[in-house]
N, C-alpha and C. Protein backbone atom coordinates (compact mmCIF):
# COMPACT_ATOMS: atom_id res chain seq x y z
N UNK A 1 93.03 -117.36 181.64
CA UNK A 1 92.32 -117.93 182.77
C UNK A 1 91.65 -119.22 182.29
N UNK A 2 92.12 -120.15 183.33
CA UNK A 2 91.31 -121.63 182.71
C UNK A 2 89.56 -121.63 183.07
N UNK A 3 89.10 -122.74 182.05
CA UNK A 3 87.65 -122.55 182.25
C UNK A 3 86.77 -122.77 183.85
N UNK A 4 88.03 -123.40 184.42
CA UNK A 4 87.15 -123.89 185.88
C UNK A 4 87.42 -122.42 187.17
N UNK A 5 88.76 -121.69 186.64
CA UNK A 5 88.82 -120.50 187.13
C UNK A 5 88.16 -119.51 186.70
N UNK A 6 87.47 -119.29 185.56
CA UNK A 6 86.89 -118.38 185.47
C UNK A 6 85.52 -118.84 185.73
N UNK A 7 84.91 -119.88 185.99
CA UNK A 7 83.72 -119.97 186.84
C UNK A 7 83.58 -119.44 187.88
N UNK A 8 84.68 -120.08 188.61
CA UNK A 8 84.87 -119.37 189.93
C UNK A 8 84.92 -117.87 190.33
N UNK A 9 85.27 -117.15 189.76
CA UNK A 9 85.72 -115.96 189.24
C UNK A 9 84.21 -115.16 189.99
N UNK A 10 84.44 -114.13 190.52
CA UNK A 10 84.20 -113.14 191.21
C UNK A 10 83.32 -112.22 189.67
N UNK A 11 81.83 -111.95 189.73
CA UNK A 11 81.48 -111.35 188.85
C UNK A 11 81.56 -110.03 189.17
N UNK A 12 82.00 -109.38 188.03
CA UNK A 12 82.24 -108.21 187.87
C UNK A 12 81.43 -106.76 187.06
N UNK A 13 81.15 -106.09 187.29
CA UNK A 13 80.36 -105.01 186.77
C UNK A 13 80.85 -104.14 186.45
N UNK A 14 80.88 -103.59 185.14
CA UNK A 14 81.44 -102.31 184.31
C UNK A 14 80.63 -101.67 183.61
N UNK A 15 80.24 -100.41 183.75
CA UNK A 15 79.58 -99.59 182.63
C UNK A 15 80.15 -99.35 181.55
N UNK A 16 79.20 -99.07 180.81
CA UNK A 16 79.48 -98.93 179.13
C UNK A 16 79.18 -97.63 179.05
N UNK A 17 80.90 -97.37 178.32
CA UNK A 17 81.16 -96.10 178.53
C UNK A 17 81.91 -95.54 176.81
N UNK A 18 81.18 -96.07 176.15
CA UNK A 18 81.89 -95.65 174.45
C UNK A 18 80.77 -96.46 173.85
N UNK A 19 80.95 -96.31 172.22
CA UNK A 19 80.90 -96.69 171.16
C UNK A 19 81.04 -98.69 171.60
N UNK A 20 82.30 -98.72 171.36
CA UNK A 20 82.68 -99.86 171.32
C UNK A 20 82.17 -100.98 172.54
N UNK A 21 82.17 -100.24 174.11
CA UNK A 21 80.78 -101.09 174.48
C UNK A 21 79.92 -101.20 174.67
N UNK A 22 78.81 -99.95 173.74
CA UNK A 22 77.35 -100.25 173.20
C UNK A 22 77.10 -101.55 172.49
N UNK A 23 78.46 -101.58 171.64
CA UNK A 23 78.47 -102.95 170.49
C UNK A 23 78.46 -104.02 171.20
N UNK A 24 79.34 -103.80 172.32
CA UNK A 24 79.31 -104.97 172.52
C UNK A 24 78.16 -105.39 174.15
N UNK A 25 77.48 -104.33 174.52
CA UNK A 25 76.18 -104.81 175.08
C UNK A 25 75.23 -105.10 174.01
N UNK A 26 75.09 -104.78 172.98
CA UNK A 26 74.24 -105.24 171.73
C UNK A 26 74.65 -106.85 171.77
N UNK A 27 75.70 -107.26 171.19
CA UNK A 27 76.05 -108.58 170.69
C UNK A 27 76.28 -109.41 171.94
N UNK A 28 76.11 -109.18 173.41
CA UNK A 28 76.26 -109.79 174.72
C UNK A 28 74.22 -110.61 174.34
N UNK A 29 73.83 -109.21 174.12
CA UNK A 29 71.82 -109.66 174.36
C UNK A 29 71.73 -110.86 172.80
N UNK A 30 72.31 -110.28 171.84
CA UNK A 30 72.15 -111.35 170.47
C UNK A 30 72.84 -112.74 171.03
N UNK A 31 73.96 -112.73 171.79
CA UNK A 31 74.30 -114.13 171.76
C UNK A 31 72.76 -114.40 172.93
N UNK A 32 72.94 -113.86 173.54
CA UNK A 32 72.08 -114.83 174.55
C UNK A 32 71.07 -115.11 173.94
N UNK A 33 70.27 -114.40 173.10
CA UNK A 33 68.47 -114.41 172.51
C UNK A 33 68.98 -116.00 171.79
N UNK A 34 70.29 -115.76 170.43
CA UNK A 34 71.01 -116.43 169.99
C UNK A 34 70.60 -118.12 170.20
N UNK A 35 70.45 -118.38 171.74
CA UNK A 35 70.06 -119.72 172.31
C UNK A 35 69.22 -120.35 171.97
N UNK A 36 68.12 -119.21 171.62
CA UNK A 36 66.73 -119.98 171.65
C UNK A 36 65.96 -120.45 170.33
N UNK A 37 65.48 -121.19 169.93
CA UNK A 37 65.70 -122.14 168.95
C UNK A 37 65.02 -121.51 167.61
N UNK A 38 64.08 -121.00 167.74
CA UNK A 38 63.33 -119.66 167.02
C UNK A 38 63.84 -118.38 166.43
N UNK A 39 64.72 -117.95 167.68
CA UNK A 39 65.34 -116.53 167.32
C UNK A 39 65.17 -115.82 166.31
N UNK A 40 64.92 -114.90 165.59
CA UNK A 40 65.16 -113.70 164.95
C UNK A 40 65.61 -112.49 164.89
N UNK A 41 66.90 -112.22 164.94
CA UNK A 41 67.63 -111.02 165.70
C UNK A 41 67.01 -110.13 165.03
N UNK A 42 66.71 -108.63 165.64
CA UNK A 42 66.52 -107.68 165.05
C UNK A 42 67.67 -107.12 164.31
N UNK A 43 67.61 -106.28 163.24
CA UNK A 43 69.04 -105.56 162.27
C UNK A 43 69.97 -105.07 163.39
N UNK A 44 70.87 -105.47 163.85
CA UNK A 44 71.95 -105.12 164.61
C UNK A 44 72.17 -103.92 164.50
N UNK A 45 72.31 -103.32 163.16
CA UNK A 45 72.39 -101.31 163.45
C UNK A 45 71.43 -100.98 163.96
N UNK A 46 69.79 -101.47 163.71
CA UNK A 46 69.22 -100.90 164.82
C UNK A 46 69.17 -100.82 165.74
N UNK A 47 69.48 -102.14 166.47
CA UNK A 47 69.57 -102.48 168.14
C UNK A 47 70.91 -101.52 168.68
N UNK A 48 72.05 -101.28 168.17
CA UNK A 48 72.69 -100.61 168.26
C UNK A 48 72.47 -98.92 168.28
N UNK A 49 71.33 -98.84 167.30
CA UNK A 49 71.24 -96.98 167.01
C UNK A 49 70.46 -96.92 168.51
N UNK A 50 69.60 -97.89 169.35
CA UNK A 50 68.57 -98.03 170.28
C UNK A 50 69.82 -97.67 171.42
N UNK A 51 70.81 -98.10 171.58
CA UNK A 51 71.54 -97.46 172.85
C UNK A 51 72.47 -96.61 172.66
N UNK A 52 72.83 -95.68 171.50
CA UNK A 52 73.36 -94.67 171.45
C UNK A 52 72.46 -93.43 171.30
N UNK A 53 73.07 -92.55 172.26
CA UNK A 53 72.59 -91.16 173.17
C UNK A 53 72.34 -90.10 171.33
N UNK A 54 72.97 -90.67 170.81
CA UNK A 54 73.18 -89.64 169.55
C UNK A 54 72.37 -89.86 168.81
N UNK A 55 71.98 -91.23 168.40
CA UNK A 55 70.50 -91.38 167.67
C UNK A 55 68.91 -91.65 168.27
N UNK A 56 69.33 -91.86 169.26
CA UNK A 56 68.02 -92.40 169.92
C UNK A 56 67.12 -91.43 171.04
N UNK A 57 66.26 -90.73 170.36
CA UNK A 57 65.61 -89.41 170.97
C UNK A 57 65.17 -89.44 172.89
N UNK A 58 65.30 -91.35 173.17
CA UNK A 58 64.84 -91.39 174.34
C UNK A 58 65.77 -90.52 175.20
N UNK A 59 67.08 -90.93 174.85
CA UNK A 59 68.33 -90.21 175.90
C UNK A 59 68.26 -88.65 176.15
N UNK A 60 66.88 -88.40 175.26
CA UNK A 60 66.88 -86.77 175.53
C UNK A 60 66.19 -85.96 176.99
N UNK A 61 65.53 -87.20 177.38
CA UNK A 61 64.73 -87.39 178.33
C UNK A 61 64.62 -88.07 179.71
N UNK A 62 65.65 -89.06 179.36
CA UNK A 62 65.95 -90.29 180.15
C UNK A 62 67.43 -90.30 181.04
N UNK A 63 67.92 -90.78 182.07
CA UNK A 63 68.85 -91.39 182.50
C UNK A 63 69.18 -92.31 181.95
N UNK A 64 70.33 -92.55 181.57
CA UNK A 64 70.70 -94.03 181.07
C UNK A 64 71.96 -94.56 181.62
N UNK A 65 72.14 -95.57 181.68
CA UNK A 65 73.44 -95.83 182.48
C UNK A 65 73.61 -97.65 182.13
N UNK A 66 74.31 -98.12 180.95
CA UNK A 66 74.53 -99.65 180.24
C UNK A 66 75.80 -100.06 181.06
N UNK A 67 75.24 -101.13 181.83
CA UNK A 67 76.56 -102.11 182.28
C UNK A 67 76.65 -103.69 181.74
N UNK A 68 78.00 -104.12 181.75
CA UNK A 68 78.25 -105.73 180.98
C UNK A 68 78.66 -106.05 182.48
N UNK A 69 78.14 -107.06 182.56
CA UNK A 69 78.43 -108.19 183.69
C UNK A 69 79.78 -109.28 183.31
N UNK A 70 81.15 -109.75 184.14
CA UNK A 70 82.08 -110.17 184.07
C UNK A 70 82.09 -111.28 184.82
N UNK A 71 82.34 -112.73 184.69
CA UNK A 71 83.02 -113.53 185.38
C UNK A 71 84.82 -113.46 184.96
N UNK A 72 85.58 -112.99 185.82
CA UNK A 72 86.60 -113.49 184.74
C UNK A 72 86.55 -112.27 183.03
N UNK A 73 87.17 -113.41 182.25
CA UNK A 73 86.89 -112.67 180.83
C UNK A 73 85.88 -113.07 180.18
N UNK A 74 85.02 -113.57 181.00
CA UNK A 74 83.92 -113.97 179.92
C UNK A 74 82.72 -113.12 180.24
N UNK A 75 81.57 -112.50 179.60
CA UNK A 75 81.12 -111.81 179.62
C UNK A 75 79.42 -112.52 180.11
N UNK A 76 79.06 -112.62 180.98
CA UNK A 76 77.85 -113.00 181.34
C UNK A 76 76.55 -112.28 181.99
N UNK A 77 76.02 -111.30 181.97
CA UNK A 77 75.09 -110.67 181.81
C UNK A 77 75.25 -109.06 181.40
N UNK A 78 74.21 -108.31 181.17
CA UNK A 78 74.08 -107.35 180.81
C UNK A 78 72.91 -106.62 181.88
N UNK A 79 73.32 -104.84 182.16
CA UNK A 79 71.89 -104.66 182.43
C UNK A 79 71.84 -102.72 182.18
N UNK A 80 70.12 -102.42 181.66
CA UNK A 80 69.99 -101.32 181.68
C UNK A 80 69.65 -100.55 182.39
N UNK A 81 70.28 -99.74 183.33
CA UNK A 81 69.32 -98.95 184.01
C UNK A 81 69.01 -97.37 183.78
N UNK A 82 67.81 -97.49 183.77
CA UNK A 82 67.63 -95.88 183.35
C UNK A 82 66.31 -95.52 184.10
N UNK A 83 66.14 -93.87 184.12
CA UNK A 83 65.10 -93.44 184.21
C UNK A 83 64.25 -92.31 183.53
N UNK A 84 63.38 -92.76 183.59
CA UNK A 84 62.80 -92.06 182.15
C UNK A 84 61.85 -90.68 182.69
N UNK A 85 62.43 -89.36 182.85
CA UNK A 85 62.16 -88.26 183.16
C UNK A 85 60.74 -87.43 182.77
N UNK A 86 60.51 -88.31 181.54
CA UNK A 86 59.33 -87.58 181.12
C UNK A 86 57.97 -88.68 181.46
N UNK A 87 58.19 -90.17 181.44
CA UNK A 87 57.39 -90.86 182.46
C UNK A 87 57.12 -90.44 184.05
N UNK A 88 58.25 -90.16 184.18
CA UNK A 88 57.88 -89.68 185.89
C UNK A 88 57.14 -88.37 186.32
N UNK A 89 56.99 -87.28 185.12
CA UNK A 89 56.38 -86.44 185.42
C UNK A 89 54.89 -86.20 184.80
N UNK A 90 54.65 -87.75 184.41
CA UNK A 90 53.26 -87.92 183.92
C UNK A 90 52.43 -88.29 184.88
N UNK A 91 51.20 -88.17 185.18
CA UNK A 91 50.40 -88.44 186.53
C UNK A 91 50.06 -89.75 186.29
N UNK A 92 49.83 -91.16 186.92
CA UNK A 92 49.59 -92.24 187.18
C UNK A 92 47.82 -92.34 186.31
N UNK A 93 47.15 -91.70 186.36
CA UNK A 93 45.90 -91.69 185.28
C UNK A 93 46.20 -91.67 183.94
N UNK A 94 47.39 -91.46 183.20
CA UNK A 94 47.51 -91.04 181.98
C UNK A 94 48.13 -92.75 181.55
N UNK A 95 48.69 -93.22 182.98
CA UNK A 95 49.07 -94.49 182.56
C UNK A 95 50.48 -94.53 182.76
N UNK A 96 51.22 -93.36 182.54
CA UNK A 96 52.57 -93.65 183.32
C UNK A 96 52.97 -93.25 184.80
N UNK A 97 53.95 -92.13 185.12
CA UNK A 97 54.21 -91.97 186.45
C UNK A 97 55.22 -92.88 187.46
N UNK A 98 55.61 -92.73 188.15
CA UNK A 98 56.28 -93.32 188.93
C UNK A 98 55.75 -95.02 189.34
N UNK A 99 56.95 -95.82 189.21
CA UNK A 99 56.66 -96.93 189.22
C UNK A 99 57.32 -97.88 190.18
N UNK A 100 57.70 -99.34 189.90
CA UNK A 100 58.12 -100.22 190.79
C UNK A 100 59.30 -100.21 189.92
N UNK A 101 59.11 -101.03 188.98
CA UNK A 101 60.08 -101.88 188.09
C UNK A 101 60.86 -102.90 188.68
N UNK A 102 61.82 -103.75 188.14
CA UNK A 102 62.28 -104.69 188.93
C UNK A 102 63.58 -104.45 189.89
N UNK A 103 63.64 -103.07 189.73
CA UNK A 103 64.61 -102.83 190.57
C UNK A 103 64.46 -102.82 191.72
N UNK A 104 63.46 -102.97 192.34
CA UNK A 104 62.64 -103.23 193.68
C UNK A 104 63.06 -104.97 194.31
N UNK A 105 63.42 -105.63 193.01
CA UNK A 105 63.52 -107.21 193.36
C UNK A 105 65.22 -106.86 193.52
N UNK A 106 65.85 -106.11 192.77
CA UNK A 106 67.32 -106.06 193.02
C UNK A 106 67.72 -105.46 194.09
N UNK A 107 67.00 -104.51 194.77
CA UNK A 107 67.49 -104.32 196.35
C UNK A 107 67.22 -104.96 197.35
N UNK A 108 66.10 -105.41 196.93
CA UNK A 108 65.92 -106.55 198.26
C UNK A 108 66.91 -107.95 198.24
N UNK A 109 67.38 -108.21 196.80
CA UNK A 109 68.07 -109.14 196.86
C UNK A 109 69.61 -109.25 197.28
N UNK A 110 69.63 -107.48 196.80
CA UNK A 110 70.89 -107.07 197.15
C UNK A 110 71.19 -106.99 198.89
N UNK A 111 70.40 -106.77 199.29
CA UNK A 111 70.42 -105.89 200.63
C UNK A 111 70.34 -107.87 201.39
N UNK A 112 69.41 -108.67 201.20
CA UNK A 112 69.14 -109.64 201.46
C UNK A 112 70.50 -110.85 201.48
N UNK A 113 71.90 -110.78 200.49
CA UNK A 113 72.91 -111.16 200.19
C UNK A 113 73.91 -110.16 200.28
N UNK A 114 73.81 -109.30 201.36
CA UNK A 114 75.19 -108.75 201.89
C UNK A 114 75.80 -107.88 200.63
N UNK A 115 75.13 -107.65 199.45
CA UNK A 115 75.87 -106.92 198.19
C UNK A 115 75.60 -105.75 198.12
N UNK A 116 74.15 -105.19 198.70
CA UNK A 116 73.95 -103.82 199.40
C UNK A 116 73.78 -103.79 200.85
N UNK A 117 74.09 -102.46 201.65
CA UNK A 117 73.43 -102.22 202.85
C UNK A 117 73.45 -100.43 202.93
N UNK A 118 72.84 -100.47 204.00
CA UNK A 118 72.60 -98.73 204.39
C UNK A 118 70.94 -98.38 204.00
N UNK A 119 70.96 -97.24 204.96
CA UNK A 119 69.53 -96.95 204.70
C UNK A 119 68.65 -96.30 203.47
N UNK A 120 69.74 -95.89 202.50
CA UNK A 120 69.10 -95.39 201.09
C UNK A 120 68.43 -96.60 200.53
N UNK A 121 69.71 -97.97 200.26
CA UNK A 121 68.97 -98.66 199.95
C UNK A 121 67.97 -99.40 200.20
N UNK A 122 67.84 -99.54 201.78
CA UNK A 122 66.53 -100.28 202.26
C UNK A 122 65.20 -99.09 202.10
N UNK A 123 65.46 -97.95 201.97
CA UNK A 123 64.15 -96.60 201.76
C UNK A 123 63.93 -97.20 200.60
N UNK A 124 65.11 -97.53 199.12
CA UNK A 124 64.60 -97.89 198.14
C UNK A 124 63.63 -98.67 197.65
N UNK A 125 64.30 -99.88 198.61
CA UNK A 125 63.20 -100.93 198.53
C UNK A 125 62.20 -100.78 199.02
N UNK A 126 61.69 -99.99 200.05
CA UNK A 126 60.56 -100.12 201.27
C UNK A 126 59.49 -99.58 200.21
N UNK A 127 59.94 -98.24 199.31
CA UNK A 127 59.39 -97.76 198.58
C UNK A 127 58.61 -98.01 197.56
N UNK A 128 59.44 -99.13 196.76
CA UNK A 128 59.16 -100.20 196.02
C UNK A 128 58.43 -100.87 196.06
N UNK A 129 58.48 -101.18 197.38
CA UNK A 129 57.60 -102.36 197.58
C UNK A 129 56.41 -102.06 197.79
N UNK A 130 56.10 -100.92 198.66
CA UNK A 130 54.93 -100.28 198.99
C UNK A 130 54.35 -99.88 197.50
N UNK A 131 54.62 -99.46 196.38
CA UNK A 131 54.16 -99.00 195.46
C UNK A 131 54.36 -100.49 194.36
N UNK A 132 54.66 -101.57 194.59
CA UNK A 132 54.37 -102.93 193.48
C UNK A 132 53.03 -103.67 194.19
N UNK A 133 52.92 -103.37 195.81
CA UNK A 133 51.21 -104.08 196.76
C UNK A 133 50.52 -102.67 196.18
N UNK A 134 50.86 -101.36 196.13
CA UNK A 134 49.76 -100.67 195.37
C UNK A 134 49.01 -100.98 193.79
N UNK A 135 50.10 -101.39 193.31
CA UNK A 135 49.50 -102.51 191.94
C UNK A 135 48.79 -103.43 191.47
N UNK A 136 48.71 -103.69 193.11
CA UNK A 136 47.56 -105.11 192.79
C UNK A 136 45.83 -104.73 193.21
N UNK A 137 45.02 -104.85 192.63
CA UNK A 137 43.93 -104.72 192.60
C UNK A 137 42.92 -105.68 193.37
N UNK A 138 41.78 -104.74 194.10
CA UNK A 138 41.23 -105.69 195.12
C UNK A 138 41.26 -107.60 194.58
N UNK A 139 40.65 -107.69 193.68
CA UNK A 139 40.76 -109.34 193.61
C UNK A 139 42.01 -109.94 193.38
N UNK A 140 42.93 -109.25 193.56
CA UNK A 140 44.27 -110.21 193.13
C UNK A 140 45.41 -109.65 192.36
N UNK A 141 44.70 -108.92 191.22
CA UNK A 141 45.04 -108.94 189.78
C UNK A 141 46.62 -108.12 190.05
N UNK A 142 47.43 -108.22 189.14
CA UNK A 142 48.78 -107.05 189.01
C UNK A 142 48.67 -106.38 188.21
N UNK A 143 48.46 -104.91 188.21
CA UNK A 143 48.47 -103.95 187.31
C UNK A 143 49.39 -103.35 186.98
N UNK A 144 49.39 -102.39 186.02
CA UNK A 144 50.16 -101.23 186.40
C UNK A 144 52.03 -101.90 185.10
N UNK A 145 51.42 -103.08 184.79
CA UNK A 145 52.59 -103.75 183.95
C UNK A 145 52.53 -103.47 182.18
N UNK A 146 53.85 -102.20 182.27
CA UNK A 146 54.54 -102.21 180.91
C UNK A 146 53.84 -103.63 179.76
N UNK A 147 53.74 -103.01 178.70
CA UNK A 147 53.29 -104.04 177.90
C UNK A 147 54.70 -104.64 177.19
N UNK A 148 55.25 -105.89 176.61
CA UNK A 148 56.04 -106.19 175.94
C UNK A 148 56.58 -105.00 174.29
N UNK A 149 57.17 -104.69 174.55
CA UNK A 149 57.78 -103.96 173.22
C UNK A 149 58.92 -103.13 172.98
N UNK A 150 59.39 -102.82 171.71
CA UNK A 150 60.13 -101.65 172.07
C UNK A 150 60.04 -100.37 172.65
N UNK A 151 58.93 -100.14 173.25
CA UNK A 151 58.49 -98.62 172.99
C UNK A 151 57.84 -98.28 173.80
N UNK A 152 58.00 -97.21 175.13
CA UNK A 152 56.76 -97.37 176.18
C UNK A 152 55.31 -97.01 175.60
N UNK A 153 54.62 -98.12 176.58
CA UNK A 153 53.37 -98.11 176.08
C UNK A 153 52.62 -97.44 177.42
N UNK A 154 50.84 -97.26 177.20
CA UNK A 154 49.99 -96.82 178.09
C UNK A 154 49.58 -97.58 179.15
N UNK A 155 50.06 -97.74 180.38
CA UNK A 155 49.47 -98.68 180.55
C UNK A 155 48.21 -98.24 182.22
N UNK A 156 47.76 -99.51 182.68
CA UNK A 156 46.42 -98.80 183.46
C UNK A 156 46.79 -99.90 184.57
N UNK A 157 45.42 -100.25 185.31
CA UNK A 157 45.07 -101.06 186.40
C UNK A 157 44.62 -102.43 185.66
N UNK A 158 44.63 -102.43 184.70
CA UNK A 158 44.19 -103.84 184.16
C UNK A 158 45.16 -104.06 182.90
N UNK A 159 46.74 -103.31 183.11
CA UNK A 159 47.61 -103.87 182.20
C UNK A 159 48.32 -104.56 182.85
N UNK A 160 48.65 -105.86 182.55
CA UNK A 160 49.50 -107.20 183.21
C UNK A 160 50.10 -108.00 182.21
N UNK A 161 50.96 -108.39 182.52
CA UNK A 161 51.88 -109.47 181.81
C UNK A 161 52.64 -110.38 182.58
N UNK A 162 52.83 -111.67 182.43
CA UNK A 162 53.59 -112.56 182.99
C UNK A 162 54.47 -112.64 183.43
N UNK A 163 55.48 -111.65 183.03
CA UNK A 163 57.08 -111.24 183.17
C UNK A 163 56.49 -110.52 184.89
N UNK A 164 55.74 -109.72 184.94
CA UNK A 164 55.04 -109.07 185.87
C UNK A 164 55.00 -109.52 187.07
N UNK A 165 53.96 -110.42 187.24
CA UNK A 165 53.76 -111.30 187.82
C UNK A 165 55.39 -112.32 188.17
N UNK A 166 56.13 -112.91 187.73
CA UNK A 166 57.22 -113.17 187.82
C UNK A 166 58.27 -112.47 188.86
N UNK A 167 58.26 -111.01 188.14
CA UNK A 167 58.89 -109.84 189.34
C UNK A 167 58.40 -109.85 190.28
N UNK A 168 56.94 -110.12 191.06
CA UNK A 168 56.00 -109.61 191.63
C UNK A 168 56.74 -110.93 192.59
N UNK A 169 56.77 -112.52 192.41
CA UNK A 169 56.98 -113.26 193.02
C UNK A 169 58.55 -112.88 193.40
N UNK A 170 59.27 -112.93 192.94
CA UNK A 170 60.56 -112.80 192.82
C UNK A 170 61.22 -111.51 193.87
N UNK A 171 60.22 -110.72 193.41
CA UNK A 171 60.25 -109.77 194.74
C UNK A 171 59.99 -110.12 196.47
N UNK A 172 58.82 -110.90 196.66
CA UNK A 172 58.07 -111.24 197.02
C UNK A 172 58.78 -112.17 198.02
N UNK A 173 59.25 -113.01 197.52
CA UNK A 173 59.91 -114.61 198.24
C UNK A 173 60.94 -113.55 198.64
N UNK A 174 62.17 -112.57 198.05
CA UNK A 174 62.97 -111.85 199.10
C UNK A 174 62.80 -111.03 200.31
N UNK A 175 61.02 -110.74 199.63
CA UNK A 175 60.73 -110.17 201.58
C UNK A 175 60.15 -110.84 202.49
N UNK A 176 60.14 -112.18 202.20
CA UNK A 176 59.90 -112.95 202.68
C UNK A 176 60.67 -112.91 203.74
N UNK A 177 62.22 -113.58 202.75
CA UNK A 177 63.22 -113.57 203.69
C UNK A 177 63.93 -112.48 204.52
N UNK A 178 63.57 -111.69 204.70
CA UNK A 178 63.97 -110.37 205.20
C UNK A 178 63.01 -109.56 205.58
N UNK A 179 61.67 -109.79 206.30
CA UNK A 179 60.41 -109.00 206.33
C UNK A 179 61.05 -107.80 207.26
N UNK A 180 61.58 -108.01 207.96
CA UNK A 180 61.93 -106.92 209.05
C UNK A 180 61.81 -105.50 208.16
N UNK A 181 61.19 -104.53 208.42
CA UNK A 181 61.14 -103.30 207.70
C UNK A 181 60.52 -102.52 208.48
């Protein structure tokens, strides 16, 4: 496929379903980090032992489900989705519990560009959304945001991060466009 056809090219979504494309959702996230002028990859067997079900104690607990994003043959995004079983049955005081996450910005965007429809997914989002405006705290603030790391952390009404805030807009401007609910 020539380079101006595979731009064009219809992106495609495949789960990772072996060994071989754990590796290669590992080395999809290294090229991209790869870009940035600083970089420091973490030891590749580790980032690797991090999405196999066999070493990594989270999968004991969790949903997991790794897809590589396709234009064509070239490989252009990655994404994780999971859910983490033993967060959800923690009560919202302890700091975890049921959350937003940004999957709240992917149905609305989905549903918003004709790539989802039906009423599961708009409950999804409605849900979402109602519980990312429960996050925000009388003066403004966004709570309720995962701290940066490998590793879930504790978090409260006065944990926030930028990435956060980011989702929060990003979400935000799609219900804009689509308030009807």
């Amino acid at each position: 496929m020539t380079d101006v056809a595979n731009r064009k090219a219809e992106i495609e979504i495949a789960p990772v379903t072996d060994k071989r494309g754990r590796a290669a959702f590992v080395d999809l996230g290294r090229a991209f980090s790869d870009r940035l002028e600083n970089f420091v990859p973490q030891i590749r067997s580790e980032q690797i032992e991090l999405v196999d079900p066999a070493k990594n104690p989270f999968f004991g607990h969790a949903r997991v489900q790794l897809f590589i994003a396709k234009r064509g043959d070239t490989p252009v995004g990655r994404i994780s989705a999971h859910i983490d079983e033993l967060a959800l049955a923690m009560p919202p005081e302890q700091g975890f519990g049921p959350g937003t996450g940004f999957f709240g910005f992917g149905f609305a965007w989905g549903l918003n560009n004709g790539v989802l429809e039906g009423d599961k997914y708009t409950a999804a989002r409605d849900k979402a959304w109602d519980a990312m405006r429960r996050a925000v705290t009388p003066d403004g603030k966004l709570g309720w945001v995962q701290q940066i790391g490998k590793d879930p952390q504790k978090t409260d009404s006065e944990s926030s991060q930028l990435y956060g805030v980011g989702g929060m807009l990003l979400f935000s401007s799609e219900m804009l466009e689509n308030p009807a609910r």
